[in-house]
C-alpha atoms as a PDB file:
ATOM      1  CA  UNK A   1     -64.831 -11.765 -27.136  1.00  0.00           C
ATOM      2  CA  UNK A   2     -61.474 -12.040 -25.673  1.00  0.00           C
ATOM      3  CA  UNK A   3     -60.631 -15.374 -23.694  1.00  0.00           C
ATOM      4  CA  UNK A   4     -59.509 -13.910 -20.443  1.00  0.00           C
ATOM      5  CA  UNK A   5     -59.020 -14.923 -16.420  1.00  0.00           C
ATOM      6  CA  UNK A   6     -59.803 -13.018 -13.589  1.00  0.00           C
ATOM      7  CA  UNK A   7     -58.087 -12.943 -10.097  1.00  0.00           C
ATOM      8  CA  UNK A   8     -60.811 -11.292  -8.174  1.00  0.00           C
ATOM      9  CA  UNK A   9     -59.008  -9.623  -4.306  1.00  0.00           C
ATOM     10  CA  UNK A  10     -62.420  -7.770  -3.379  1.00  0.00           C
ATOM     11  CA  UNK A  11     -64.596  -4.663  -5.276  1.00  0.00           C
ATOM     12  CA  UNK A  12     -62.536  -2.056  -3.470  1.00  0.00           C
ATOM     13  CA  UNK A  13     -59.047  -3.178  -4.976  1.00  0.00           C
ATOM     14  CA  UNK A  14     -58.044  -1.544  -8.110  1.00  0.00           C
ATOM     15  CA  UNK A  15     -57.676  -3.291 -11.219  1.00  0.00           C
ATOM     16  CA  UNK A  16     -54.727  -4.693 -12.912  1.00  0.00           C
ATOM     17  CA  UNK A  17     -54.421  -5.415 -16.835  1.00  0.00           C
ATOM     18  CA  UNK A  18     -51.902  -7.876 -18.271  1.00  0.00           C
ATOM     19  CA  UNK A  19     -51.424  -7.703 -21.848  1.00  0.00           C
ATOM     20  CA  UNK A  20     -48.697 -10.172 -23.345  1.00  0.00           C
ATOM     21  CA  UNK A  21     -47.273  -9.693 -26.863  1.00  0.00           C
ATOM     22  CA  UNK A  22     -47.195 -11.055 -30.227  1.00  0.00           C
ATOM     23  CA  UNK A  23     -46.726 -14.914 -30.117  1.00  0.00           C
ATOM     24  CA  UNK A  24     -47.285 -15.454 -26.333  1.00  0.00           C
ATOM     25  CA  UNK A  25     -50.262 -15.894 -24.485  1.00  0.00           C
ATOM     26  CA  UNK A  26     -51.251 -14.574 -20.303  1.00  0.00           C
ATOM     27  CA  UNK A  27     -49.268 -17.614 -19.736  1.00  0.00           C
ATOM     28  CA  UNK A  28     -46.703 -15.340 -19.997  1.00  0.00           C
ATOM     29  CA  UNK A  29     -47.835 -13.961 -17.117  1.00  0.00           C
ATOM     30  CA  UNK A  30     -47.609 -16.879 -14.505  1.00  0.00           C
ATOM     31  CA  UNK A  31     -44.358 -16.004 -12.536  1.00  0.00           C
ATOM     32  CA  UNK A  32     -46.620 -12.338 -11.288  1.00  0.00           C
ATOM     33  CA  UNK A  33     -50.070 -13.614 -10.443  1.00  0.00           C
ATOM     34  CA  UNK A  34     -49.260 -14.996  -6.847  1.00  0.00           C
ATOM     35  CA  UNK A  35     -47.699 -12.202  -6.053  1.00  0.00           C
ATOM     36  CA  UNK A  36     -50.252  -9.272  -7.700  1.00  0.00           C
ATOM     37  CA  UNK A  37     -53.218 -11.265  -6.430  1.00  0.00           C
ATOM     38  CA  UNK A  38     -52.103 -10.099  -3.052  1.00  0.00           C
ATOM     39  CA  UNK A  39     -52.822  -6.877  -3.546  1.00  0.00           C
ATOM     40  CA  UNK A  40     -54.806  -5.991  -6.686  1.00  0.00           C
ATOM     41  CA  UNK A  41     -57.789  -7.651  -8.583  1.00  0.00           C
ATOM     42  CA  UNK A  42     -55.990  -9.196 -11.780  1.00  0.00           C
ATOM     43  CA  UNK A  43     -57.087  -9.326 -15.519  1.00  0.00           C
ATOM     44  CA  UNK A  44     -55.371 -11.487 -17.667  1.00  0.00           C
ATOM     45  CA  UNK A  45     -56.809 -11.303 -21.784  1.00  0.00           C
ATOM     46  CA  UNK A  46     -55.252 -13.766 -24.233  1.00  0.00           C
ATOM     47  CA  UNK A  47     -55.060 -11.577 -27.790  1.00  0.00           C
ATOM     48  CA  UNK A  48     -56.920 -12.450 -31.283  1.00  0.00           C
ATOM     49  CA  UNK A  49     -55.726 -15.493 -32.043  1.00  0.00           C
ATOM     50  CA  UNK A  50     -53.648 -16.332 -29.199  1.00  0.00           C
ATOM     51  CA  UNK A  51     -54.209 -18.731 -26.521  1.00  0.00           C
ATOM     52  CA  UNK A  52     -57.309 -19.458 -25.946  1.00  0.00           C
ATOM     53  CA  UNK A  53     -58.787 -16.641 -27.838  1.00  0.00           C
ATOM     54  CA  UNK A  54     -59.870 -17.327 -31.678  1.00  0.00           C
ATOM     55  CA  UNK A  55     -58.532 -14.841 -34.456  1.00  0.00           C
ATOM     56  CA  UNK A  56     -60.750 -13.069 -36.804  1.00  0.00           C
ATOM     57  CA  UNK A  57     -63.375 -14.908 -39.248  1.00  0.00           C
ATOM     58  CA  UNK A  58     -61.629 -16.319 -42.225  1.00  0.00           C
ATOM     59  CA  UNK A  59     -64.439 -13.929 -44.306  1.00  0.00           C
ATOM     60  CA  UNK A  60     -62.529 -10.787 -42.772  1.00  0.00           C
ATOM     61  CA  UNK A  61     -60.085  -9.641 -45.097  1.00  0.00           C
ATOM     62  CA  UNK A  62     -59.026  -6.578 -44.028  1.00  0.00           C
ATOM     63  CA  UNK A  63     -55.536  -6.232 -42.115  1.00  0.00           C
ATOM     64  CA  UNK A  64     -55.487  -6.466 -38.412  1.00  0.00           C
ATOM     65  CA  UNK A  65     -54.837  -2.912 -36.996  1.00  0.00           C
ATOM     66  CA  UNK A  66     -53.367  -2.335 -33.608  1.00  0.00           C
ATOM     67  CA  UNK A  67     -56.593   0.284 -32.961  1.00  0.00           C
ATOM     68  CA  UNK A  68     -59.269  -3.115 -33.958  1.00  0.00           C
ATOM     69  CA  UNK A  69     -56.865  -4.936 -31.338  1.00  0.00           C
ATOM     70  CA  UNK A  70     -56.972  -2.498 -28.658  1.00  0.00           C
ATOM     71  CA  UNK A  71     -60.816  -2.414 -28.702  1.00  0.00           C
ATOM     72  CA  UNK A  72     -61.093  -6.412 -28.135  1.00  0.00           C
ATOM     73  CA  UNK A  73     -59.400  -5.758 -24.882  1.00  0.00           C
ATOM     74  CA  UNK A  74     -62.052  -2.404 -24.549  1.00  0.00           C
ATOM     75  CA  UNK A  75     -65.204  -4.834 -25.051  1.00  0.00           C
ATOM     76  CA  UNK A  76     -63.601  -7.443 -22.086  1.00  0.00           C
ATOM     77  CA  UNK A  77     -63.311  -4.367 -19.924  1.00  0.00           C
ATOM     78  CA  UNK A  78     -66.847  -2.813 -20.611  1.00  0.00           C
ATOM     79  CA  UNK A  79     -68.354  -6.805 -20.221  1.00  0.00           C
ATOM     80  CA  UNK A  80     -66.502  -6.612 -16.470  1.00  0.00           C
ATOM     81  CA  UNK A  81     -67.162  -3.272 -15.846  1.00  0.00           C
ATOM     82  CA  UNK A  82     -63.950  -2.145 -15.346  1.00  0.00           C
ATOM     83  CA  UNK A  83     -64.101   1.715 -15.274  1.00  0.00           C
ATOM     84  CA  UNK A  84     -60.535   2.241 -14.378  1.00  0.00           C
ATOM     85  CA  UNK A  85     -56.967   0.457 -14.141  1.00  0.00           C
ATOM     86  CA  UNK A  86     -53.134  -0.068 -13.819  1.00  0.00           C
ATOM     87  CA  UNK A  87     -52.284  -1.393 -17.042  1.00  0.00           C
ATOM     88  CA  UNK A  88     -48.771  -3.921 -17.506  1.00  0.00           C
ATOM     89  CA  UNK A  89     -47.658  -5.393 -20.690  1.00  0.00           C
ATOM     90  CA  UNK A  90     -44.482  -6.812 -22.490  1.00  0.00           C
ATOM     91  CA  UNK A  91     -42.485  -6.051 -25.676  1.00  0.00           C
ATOM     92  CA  UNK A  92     -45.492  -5.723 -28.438  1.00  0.00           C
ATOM     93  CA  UNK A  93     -47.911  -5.027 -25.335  1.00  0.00           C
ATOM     94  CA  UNK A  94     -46.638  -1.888 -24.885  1.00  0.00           C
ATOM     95  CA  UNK A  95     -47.915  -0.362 -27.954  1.00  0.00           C
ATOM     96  CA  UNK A  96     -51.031  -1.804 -27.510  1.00  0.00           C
ATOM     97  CA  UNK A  97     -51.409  -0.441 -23.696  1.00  0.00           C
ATOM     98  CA  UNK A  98     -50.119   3.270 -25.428  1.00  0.00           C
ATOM     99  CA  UNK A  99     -52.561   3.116 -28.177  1.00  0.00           C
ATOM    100  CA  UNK A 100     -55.329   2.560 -24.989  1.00  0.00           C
ATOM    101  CA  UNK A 101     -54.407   5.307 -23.059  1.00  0.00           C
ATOM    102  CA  UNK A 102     -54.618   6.834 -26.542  1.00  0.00           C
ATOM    103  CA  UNK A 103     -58.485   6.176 -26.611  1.00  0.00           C
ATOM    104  CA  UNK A 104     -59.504   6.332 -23.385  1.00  0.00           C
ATOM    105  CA  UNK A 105     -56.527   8.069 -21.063  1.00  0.00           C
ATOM    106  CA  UNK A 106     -59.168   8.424 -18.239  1.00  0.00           C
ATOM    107  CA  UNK A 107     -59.399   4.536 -18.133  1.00  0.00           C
ATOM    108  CA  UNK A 108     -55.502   3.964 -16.979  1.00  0.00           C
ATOM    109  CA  UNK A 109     -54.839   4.795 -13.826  1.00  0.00           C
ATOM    110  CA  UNK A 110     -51.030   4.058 -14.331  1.00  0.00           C
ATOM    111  CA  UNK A 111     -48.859   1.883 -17.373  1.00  0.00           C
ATOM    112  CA  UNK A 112     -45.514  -0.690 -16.738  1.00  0.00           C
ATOM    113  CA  UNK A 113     -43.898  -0.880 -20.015  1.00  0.00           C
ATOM    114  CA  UNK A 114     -41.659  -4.245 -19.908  1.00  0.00           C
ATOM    115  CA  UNK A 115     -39.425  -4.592 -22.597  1.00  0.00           C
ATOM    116  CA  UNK A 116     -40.970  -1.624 -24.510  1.00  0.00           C
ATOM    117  CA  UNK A 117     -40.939  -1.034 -27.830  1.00  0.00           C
ATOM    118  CA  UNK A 118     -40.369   2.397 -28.303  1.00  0.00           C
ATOM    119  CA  UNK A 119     -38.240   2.463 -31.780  1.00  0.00           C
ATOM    120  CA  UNK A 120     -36.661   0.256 -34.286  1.00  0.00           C
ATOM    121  CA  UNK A 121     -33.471   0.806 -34.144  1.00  0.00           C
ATOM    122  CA  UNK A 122     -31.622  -0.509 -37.637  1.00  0.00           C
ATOM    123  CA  UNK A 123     -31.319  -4.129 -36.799  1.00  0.00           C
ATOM    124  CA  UNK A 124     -34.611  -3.907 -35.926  1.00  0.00           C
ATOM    125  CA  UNK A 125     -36.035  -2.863 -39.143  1.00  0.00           C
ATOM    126  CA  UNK A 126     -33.412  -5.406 -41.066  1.00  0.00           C
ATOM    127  CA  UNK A 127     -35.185  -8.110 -39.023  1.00  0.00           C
ATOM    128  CA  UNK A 128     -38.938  -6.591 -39.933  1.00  0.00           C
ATOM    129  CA  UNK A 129     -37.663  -6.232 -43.733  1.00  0.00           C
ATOM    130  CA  UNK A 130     -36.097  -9.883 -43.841  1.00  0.00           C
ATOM    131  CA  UNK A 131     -39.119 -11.183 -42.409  1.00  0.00           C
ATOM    132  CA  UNK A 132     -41.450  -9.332 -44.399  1.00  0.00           C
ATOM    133  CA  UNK A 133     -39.151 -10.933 -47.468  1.00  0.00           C
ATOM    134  CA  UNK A 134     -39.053 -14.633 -46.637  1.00  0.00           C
ATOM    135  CA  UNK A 135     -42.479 -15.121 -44.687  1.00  0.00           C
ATOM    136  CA  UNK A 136     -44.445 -16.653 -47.201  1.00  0.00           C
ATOM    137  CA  UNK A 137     -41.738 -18.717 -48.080  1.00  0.00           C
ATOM    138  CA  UNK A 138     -40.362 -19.954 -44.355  1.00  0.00           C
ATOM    139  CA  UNK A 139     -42.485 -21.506 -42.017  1.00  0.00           C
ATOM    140  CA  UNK A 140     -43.371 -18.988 -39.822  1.00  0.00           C
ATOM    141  CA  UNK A 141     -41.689 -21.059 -36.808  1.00  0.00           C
ATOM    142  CA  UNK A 142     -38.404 -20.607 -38.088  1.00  0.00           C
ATOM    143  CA  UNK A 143     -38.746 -16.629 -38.728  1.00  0.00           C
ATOM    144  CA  UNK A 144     -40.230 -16.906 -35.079  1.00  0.00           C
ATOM    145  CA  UNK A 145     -37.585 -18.709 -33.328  1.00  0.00           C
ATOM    146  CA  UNK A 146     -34.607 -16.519 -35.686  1.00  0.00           C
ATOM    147  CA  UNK A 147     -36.550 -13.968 -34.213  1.00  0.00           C
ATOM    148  CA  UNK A 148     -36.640 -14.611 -30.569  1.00  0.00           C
ATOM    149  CA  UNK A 149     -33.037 -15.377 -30.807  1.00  0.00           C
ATOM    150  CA  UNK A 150     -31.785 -12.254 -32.178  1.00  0.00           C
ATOM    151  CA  UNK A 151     -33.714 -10.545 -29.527  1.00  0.00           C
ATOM    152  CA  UNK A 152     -32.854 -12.378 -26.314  1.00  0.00           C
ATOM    153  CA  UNK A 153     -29.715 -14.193 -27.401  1.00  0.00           C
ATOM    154  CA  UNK A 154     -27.781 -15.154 -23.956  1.00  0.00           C
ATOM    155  CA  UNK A 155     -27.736 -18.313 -22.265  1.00  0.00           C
ATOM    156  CA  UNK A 156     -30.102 -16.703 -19.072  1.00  0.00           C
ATOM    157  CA  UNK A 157     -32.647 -15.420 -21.257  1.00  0.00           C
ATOM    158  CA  UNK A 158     -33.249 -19.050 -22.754  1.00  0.00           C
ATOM    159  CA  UNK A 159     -36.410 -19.160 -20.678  1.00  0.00           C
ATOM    160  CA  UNK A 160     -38.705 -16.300 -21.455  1.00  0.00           C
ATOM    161  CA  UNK A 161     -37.134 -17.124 -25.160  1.00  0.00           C
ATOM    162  CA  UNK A 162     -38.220 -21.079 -24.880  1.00  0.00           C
ATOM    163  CA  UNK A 163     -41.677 -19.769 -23.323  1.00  0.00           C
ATOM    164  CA  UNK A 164     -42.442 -17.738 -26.115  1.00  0.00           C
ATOM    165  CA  UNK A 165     -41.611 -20.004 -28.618  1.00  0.00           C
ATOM    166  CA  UNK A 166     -43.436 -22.087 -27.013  1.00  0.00           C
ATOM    167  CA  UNK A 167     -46.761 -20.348 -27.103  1.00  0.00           C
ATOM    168  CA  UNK A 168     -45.579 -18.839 -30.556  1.00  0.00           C
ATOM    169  CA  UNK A 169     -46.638 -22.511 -31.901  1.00  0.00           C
ATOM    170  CA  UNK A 170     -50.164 -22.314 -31.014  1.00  0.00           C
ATOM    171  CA  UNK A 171     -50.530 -19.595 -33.363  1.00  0.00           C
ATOM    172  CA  UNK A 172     -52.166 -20.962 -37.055  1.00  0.00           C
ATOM    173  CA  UNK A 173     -50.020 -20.037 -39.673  1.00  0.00           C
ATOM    174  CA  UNK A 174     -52.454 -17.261 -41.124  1.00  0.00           C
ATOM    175  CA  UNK A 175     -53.315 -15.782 -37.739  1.00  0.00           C
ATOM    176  CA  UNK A 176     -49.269 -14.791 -37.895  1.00  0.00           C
ATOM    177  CA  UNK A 177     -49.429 -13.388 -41.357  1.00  0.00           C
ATOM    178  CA  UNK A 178     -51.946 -11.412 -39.558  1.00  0.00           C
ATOM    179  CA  UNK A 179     -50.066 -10.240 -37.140  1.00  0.00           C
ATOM    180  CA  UNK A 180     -46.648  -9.573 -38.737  1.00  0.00           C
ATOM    181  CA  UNK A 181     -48.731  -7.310 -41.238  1.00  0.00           C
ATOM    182  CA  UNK A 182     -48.432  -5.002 -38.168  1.00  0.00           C
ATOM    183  CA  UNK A 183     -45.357  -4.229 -38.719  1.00  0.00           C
ATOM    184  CA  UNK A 184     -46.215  -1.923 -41.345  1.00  0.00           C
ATOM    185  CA  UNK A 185     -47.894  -0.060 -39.052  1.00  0.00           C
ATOM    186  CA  UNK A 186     -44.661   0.225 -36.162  1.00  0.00           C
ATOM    187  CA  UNK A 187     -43.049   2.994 -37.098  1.00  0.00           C
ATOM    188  CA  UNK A 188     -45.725   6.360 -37.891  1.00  0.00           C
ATOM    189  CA  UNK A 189     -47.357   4.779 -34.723  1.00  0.00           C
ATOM    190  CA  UNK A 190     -43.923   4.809 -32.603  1.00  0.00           C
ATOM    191  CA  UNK A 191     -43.153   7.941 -33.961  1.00  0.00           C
ATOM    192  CA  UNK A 192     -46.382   9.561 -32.781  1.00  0.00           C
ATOM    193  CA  UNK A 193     -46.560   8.160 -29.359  1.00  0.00           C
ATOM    194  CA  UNK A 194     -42.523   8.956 -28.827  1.00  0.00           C
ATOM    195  CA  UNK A 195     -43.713  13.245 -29.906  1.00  0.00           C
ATOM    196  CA  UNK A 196     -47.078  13.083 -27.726  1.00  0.00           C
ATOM    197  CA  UNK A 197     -46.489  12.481 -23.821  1.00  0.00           C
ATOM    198  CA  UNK A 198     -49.867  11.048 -22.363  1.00  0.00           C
ATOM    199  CA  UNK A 199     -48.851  12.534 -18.745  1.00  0.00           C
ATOM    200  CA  UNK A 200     -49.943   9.539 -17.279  1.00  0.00           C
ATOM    201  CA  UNK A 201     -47.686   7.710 -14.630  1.00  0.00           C
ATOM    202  CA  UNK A 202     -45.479   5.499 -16.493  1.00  0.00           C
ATOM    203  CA  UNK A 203     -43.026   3.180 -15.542  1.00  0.00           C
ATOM    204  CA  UNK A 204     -40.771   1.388 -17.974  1.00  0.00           C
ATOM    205  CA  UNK A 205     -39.001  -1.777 -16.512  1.00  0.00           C
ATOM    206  CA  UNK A 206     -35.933  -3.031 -19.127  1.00  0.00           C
ATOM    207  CA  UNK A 207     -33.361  -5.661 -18.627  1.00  0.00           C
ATOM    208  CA  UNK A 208     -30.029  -4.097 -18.931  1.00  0.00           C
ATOM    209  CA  UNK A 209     -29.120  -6.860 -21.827  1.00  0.00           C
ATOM    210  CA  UNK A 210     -32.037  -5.667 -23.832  1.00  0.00           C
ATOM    211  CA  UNK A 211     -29.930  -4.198 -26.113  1.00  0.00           C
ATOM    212  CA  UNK A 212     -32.224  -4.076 -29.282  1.00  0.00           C
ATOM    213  CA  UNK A 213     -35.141  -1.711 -27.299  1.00  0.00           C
ATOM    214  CA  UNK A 214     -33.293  -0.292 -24.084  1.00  0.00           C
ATOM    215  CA  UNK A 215     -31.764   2.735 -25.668  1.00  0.00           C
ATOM    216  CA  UNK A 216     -34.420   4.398 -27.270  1.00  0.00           C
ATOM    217  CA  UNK A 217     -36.636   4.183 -23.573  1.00  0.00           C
ATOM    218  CA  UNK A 218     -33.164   5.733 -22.134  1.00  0.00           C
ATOM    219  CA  UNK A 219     -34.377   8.361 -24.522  1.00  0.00           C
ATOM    220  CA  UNK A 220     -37.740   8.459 -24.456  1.00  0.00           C
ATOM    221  CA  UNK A 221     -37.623   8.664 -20.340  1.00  0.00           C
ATOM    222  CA  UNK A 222     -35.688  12.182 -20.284  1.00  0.00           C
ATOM    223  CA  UNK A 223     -38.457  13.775 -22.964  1.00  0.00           C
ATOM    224  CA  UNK A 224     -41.834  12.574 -21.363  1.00  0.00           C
ATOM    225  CA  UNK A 225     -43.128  13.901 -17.840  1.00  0.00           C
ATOM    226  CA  UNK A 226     -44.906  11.623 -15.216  1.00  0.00           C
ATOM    227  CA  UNK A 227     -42.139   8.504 -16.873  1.00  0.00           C
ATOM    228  CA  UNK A 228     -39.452   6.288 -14.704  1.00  0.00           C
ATOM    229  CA  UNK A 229     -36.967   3.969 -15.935  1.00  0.00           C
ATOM    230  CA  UNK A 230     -36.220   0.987 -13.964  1.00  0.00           C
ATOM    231  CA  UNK A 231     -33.426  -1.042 -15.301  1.00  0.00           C
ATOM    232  CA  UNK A 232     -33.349  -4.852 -14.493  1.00  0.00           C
ATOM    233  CA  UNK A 233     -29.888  -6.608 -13.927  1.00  0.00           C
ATOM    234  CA  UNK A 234     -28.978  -9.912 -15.490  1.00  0.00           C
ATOM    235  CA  UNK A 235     -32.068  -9.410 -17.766  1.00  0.00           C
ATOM    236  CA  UNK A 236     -32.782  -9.553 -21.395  1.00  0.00           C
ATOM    237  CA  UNK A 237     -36.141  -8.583 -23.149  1.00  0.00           C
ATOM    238  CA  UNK A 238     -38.568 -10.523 -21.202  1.00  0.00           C
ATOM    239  CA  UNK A 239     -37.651  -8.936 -17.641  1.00  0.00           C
ATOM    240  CA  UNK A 240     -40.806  -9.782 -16.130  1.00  0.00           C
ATOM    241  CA  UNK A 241     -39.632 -13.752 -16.653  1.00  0.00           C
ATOM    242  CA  UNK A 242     -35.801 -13.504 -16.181  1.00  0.00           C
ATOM    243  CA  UNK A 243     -36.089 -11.152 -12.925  1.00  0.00           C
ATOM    244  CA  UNK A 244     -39.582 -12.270 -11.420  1.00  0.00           C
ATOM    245  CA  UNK A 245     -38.979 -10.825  -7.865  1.00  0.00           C
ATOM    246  CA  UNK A 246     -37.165  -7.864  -8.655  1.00  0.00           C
ATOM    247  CA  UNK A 247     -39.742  -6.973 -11.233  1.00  0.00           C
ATOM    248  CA  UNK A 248     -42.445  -7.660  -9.774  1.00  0.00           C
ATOM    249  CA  UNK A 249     -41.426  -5.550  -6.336  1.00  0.00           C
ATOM    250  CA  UNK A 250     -40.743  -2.694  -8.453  1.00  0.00           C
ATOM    251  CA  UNK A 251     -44.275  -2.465 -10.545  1.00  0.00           C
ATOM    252  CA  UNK A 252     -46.083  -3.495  -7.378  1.00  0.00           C
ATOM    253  CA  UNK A 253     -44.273  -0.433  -5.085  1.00  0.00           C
ATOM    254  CA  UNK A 254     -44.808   1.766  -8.642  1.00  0.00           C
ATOM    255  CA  UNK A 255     -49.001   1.342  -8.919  1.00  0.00           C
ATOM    256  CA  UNK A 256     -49.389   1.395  -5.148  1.00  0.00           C
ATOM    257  CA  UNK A 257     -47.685   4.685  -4.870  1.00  0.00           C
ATOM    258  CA  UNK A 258     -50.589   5.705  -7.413  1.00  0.00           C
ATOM    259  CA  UNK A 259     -53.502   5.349  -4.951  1.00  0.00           C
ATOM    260  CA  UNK A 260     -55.619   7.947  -7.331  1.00  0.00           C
ATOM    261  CA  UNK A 261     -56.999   4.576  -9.149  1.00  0.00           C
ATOM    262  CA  UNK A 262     -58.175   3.532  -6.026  1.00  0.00           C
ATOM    263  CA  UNK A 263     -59.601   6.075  -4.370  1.00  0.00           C
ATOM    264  CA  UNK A 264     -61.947   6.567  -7.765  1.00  0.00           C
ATOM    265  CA  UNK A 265     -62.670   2.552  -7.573  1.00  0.00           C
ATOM    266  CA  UNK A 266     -63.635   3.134  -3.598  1.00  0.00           C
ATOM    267  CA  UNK A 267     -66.099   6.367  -4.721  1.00  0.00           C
ATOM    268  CA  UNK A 268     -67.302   3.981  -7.493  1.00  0.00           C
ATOM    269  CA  UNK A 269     -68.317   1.209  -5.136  1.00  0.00           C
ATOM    270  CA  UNK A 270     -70.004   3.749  -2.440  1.00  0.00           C
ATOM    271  CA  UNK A 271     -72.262   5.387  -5.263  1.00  0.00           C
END
């Protein structure tokens, strides 16, 4: 199972879910848990192979999908008993928090979508291409860090891009080849979720310099019902760590106004 923490406020609060992205960890996370822990009972899982969490058994051959990924973080919530809950994640998280309300819509009470991948826009898919090209020949560190730089370039994003480089390192070398085999699977999966609207309340908090995912959730925002976009200022991909208090007041305001998750939690409890 999953290595995960828990934040626990009492059995009445509803539920949050942190999922972090590829290369990073819950760490990730730190900047919002004083903060949500306030109000909500807090999950925090660290991914296959991230963090604390091992990756699959060398014996397993087959290619991670983002479906066998999605159920780790399924088999954490049945082992807590989580029925029901707000869902956040960041840039890679997103697709995996879609792909659950995919599965199991009844289990999300609401999603916050930071840094969302929606599309790959065509420097995107250059980057996915080159690195597809030159990973068995680069250390994966180098594609990593090219990466993280291309995608939060400017001088106040250095943080969140140091952080995840950071964490990117405690990743084996194979446990990325894993991962960046995903990539095969981006864009029929995008493509899907951007035709099929899951109705559920979404929120989608972007740092106006995220100029490599922003436009296509400009996009996505005006086709889908029950979906908000809260731009960030003087933020890049990783909003959640260059704007703490601005994003973290705007997903806290978003789930409480979504008091549905907790009035099931309250019936749960009472039964």
């Amino acid at each position: 199972m999953l290595h995960y923490r828990t934040y626990r406020l009492s059995e009445t609060d509803p539920w949050v879910v942190f999922v972090h992205g590829a290369g990073g960890s819950s760490s990730i996370w730190f900047l919002q848990v004083k903060e949500f822990r306030k109000h909500f009972n807090i999950l925090m899982v660290d991914l296959r192979g991230h963090g604390k969490s091992k990756g699959a058994p060398v014996s397993q051959k087959r290619k991670y999908s983002f479906e066998d990924i999605t159920l780790d973080i399924f088999e954490v919530l049945d082992y807590l008993k989580i029925e029901r809950a707000h869902f956040i994640g960041v840039s890679l998280g997103t697709i995996l928090i879609r792909q659950i309300s995919e599965l199991a819509p009844e289990r999300v009470c609401s999603m916050v979508m930071a840094g969302a991948i929606i599309r790959l826009n065509v420097r995107a898919r250059f980057l996915v291409g080159l690195g597809n090209t030159f990973k068995r020949f680069v250390p994966y560190m180098w594609l990593y860090s090219f990466f993280a730089w291309i995608i939060m370039p400017r001088a106040r994003h250095k943080k969140s891009r140091l952080l995840f480089v950071s964490e990117a390192k405690k990743v084996a070398q194979k446990e990325f080849m894993r991962w960046f085999k995903l990539t095969y699977e981006l864009n029929p999966l995008l493509k899907y979720f951007e035709e099929k609207d899951t109705r559920i309340p979404t929120l989608y908090l972007s740092g106006e310099e995220d100029y490599m995912f922003l436009p296509a959730v400009e996009y996505i925002v005006q086709r889908h019902d029950n979906s908000s976009l809260g731009i960030i200022r003087n933020s890049g991909h990783v909003c959640n760590v260059d704007q703490p208090k601005d994003f973290n007041a705007r997903a806290i305001a978003f789930m409480q106004s979504n008091s549905a998750c907790s009035r099931f939690i309250e019936a749960s409890v009472a039964v």
